[in-house]
C-alpha atoms as a PDB file:
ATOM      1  CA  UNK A   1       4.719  15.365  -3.592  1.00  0.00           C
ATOM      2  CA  UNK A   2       6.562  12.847  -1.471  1.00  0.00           C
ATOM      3  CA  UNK A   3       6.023  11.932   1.739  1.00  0.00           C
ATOM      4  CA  UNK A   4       9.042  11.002   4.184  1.00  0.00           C
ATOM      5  CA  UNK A   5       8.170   7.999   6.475  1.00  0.00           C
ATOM      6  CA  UNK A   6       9.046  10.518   9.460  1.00  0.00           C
ATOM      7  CA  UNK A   7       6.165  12.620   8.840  1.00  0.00           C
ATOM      8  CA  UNK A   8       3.654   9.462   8.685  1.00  0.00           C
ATOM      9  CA  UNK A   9       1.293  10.194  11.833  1.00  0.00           C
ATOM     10  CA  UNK A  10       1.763   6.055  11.997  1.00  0.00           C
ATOM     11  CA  UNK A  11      -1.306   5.723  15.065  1.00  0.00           C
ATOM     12  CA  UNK A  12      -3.410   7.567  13.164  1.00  0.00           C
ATOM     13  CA  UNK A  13      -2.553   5.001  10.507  1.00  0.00           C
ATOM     14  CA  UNK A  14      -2.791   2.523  12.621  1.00  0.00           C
ATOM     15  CA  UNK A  15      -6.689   3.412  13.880  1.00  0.00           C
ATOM     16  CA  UNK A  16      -7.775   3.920  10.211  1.00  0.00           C
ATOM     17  CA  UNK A  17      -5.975   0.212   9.147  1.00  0.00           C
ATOM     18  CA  UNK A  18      -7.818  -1.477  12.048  1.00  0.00           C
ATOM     19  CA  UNK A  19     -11.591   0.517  11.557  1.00  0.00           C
ATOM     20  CA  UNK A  20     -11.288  -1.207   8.262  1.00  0.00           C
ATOM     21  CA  UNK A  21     -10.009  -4.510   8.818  1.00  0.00           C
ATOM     22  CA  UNK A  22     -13.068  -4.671  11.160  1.00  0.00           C
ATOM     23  CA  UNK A  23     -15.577  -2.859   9.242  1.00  0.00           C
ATOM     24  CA  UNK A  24     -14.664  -5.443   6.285  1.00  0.00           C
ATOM     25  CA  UNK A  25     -14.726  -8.541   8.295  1.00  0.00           C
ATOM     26  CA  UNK A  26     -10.961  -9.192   7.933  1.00  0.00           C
ATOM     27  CA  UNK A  27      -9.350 -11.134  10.788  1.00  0.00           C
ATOM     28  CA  UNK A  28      -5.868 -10.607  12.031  1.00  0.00           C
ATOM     29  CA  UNK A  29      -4.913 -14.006  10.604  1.00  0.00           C
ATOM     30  CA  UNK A  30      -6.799 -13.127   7.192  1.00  0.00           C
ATOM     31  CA  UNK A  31      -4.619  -9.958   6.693  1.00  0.00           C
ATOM     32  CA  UNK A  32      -1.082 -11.189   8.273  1.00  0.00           C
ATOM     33  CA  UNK A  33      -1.180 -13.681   5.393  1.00  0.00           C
ATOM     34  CA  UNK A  34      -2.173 -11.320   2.733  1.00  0.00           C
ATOM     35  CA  UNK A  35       1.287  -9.898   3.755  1.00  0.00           C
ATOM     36  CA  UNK A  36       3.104 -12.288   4.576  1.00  0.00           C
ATOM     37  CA  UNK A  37       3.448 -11.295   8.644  1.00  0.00           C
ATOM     38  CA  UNK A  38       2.800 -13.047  11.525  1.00  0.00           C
ATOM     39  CA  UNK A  39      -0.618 -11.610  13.568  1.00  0.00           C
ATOM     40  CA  UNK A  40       2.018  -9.846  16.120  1.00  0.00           C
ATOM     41  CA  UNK A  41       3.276  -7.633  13.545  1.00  0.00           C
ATOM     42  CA  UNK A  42      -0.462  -6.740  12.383  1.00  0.00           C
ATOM     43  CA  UNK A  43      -1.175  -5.830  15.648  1.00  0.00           C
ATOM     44  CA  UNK A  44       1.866  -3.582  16.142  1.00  0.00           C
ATOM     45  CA  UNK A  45       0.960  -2.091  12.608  1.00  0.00           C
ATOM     46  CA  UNK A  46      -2.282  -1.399  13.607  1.00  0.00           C
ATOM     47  CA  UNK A  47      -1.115   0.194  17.082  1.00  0.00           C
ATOM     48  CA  UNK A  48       1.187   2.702  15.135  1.00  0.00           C
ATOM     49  CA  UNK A  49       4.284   0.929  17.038  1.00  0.00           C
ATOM     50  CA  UNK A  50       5.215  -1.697  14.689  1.00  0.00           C
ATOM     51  CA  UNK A  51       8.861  -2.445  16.327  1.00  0.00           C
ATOM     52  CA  UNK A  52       9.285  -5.770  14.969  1.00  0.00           C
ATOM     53  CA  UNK A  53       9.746  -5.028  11.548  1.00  0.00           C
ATOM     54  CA  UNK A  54      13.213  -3.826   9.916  1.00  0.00           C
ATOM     55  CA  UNK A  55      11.888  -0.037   9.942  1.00  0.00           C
ATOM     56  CA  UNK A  56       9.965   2.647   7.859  1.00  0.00           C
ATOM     57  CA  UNK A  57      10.170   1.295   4.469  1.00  0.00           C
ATOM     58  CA  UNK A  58       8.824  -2.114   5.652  1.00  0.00           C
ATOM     59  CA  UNK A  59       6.010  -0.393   7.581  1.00  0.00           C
ATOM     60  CA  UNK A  60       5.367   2.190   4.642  1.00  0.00           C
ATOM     61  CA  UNK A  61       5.291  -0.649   2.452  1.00  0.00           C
ATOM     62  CA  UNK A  62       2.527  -2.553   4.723  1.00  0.00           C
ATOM     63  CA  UNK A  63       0.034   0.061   5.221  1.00  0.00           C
ATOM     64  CA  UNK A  64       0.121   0.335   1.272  1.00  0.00           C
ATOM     65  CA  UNK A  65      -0.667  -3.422   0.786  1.00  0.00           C
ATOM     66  CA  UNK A  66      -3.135  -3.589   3.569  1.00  0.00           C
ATOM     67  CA  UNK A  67      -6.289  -5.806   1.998  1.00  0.00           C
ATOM     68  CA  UNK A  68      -9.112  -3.188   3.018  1.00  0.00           C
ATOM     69  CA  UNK A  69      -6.465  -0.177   1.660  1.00  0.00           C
ATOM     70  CA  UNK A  70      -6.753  -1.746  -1.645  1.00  0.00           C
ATOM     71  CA  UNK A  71     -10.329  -2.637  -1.993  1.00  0.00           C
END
């Protein structure tokens, strides 16, 4: 089953992504170049806003690549 980016609950996301940077250690810095974004776009990601990046696909894309996601 797919999931459209419009039903993402992205600040629920956004809380889980952040527990686990912290519960890992994982610094802003550490995971905005694991992905290649500055620390303002982490933070957005991790706030469920993430308005400055190009839109769903990026953010879908980001939350799948998060460093604590994968480990």
């Amino acid at each position: 089953m797919t999931t459209s980016a419009d039903d993402i609950d992205w600040f629920g996301l956004g809380q889980v992504l952040c527990e686990a940077r912290d519960a890992g250690g994982f610094t802003h810095e550490s995971v905005a170049q694991e992905l290649c974004l500055s620390k303002k776009q982490i933070r957005a990601l991790e706030c469920g806003s993430f308005a400055p990046s190009p839109g769903d696909t990026v953010r879908s894309w980001c939350a799948r690549r998060y460093p604590i996601v994968r480990s």
